[in-house]
C-alpha atoms as a PDB file:
ATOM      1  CA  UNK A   1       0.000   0.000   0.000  1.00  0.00           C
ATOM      2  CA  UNK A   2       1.516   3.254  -1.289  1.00  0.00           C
ATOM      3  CA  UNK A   3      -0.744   6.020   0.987  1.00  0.00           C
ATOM      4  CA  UNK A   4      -0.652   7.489   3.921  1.00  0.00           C
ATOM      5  CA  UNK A   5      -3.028   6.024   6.590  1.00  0.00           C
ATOM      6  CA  UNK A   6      -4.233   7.373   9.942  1.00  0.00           C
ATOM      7  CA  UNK A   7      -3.775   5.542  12.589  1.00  0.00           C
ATOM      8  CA  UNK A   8      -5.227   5.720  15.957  1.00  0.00           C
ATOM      9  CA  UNK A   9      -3.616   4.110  18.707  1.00  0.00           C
ATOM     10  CA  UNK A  10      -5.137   3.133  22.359  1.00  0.00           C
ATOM     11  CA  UNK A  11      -2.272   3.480  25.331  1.00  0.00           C
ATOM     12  CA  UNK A  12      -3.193   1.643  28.262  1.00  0.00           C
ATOM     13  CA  UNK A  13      -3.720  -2.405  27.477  1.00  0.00           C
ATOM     14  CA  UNK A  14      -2.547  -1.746  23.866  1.00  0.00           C
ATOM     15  CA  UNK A  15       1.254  -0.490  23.989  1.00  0.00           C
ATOM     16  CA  UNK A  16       1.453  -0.898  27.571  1.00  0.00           C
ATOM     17  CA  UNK A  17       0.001  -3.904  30.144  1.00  0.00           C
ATOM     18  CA  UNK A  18      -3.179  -1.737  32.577  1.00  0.00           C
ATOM     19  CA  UNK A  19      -1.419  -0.424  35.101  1.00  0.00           C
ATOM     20  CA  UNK A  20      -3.392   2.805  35.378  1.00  0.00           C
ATOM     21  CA  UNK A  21      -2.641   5.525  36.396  1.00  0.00           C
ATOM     22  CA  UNK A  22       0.800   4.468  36.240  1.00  0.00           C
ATOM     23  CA  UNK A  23       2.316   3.324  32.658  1.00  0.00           C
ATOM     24  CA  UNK A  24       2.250  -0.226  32.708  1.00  0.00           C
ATOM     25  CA  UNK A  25       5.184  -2.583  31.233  1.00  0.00           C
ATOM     26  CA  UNK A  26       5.476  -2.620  27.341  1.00  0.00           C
ATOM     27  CA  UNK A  27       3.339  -5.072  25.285  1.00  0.00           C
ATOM     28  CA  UNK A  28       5.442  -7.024  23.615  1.00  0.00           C
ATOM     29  CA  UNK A  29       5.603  -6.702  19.973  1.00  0.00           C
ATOM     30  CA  UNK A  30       4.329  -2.628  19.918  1.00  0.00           C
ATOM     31  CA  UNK A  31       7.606  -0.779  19.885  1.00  0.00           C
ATOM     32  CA  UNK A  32       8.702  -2.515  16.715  1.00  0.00           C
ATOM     33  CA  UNK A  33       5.147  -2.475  15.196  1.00  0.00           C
ATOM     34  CA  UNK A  34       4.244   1.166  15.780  1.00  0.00           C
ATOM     35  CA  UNK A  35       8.134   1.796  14.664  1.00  0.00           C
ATOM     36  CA  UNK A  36       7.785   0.318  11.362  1.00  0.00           C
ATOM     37  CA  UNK A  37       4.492   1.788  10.753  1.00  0.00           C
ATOM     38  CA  UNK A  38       6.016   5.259  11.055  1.00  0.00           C
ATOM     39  CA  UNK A  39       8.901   4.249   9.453  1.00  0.00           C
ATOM     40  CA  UNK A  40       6.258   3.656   6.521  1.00  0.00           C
ATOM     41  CA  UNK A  41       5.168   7.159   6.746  1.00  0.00           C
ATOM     42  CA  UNK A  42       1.969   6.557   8.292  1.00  0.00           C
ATOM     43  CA  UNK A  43       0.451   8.637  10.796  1.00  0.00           C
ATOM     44  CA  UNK A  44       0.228   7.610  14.328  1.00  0.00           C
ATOM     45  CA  UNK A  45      -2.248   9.295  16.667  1.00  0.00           C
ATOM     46  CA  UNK A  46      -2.249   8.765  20.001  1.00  0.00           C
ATOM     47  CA  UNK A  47      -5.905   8.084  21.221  1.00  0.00           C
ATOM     48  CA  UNK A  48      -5.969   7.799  24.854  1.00  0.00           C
ATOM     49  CA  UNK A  49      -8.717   8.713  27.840  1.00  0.00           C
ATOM     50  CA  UNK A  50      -5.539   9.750  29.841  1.00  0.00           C
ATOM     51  CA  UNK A  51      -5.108  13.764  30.574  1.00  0.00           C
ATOM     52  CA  UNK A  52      -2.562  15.875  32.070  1.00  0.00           C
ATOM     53  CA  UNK A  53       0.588  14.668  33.658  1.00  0.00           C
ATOM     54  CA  UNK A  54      -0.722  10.840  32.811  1.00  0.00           C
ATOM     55  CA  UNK A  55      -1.509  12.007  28.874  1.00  0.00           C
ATOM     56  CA  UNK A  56       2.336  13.528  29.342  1.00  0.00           C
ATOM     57  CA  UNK A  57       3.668  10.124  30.717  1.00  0.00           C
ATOM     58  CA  UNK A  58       2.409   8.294  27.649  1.00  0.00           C
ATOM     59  CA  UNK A  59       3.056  10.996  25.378  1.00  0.00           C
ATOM     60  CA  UNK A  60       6.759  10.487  26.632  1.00  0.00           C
ATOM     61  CA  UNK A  61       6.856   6.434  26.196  1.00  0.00           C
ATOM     62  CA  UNK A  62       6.311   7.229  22.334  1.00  0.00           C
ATOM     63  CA  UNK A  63       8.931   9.430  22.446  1.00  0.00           C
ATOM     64  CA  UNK A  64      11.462   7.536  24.533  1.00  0.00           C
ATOM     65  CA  UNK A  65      10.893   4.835  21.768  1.00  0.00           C
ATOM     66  CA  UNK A  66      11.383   7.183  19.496  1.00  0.00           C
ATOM     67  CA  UNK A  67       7.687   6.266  17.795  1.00  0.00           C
ATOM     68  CA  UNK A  68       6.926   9.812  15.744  1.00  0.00           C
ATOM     69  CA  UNK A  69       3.145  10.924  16.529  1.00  0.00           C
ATOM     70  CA  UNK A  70       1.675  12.644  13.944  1.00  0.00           C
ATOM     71  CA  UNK A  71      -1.318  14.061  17.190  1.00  0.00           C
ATOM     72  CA  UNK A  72      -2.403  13.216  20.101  1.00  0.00           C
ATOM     73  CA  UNK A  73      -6.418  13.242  20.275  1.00  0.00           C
ATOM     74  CA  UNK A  74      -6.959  14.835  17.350  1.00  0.00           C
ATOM     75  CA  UNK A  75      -7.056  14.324  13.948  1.00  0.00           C
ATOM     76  CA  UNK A  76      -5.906  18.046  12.536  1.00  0.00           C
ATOM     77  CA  UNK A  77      -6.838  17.402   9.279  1.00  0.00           C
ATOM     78  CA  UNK A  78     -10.491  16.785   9.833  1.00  0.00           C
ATOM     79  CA  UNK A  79     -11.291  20.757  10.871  1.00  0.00           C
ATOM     80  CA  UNK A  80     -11.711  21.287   7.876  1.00  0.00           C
ATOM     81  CA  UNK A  81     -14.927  19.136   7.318  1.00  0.00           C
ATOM     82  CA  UNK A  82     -15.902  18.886  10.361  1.00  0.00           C
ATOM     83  CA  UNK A  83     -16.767  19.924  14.099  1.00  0.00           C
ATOM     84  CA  UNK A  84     -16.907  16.450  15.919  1.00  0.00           C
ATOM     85  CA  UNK A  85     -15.017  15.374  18.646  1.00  0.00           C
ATOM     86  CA  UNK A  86     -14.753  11.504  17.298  1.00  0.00           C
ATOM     87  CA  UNK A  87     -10.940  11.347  16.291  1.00  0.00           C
ATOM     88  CA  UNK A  88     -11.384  10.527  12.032  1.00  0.00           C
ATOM     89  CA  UNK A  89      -8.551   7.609  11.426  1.00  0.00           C
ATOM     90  CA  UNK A  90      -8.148   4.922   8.862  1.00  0.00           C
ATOM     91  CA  UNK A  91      -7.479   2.041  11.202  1.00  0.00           C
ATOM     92  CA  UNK A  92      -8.173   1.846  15.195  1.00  0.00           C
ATOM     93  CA  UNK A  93      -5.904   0.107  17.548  1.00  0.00           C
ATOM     94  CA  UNK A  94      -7.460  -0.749  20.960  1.00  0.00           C
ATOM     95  CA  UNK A  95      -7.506  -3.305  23.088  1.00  0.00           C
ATOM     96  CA  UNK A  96     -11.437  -2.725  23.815  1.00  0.00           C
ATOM     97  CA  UNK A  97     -12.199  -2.174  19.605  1.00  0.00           C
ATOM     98  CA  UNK A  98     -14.615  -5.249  19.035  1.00  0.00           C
ATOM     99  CA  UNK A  99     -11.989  -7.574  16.653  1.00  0.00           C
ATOM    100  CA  UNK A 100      -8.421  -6.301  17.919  1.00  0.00           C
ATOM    101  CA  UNK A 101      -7.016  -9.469  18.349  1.00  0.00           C
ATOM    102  CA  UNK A 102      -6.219  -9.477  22.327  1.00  0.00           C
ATOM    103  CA  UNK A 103      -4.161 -12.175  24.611  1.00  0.00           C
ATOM    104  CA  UNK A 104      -3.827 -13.136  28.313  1.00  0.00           C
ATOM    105  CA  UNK A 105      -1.112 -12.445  30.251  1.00  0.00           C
ATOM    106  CA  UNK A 106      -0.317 -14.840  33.360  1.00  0.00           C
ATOM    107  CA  UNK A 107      -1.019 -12.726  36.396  1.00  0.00           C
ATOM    108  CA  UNK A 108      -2.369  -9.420  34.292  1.00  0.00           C
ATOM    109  CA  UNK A 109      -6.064  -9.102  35.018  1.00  0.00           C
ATOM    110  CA  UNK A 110      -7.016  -7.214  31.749  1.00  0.00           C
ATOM    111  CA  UNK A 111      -5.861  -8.471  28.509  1.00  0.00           C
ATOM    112  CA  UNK A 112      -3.908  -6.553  25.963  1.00  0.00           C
ATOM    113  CA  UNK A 113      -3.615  -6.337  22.065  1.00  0.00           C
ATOM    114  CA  UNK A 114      -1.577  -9.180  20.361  1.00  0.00           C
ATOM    115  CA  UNK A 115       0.787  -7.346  18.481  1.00  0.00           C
ATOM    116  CA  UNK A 116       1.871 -10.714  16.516  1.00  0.00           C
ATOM    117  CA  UNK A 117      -1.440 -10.689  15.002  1.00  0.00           C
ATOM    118  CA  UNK A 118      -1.929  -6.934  14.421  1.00  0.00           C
ATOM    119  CA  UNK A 119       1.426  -7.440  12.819  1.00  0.00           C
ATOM    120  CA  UNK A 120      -0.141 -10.118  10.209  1.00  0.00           C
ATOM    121  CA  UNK A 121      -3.312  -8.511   9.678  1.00  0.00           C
ATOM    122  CA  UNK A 122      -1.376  -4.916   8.919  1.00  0.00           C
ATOM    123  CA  UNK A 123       0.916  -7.126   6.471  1.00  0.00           C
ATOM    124  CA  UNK A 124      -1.934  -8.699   4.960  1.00  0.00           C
ATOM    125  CA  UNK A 125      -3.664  -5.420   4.294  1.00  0.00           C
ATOM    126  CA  UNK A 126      -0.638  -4.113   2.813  1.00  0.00           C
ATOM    127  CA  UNK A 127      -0.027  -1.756   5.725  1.00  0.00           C
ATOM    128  CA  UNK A 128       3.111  -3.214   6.612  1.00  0.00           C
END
């Protein structure tokens, strides 16, 4: 796939285990994936419930992974056709987004996305 997509990204149970308010360990298999998506140009927006100093914790795991975000709850392009609040993206991933692939961890209470097959469906689509 030659364009640009947007992509919205979930924080808490998608690049990092629930651990809320704190940021929770890395799930495995994010860094690289959200890495080579912006290596592929796409844009990244970080869609997260968190606010102030947590929004700035998370904000600050992209960039101490060096993972480029295009926004952070916001898409800016869509002001120009339109008022809504709904962040506009071409793909969604979140741990609670009805068919995200998700997996257990032993001891972790909530479950988290499976990069590995976010990974294969991104490939498949032509993302990756």
């Amino acid at each position: 796939m030659d364009s640009t997509l947007v992509i919205a990204i979930d924080f808490d149970g998608t690049c990092v285990e629930h651990d809320y308010p704190a940021v929770g360990l890395e799930v495995e298999g994010a860094v690289e994936t959200l890495r080579a998506l912006s290596k592929r140009g796409h844009r990244l927006i970080l869609f997260t419930m968190r606010s102030g100093e947590k929004l700035e914790a998370a904000v600050r795991w992209f960039r101490d992974r060096k993972i480029e975000l295009w926004a952070v709850n916001e898409n800016p392009e869509q002001r120009s056709w339109t008022t809504s609040p709904k962040v506009y993206a071409d793909y969604y991933i979140d741990d609670s987004a009805l068919g995200c692939p998700i997996m257990f961890i032993d001891g972790v209470r909530h479950p988290v996305v499976n990069w590995s097959k976010v990974r294969t469906m991104l490939e498949y689509n032509r993302v990756l």
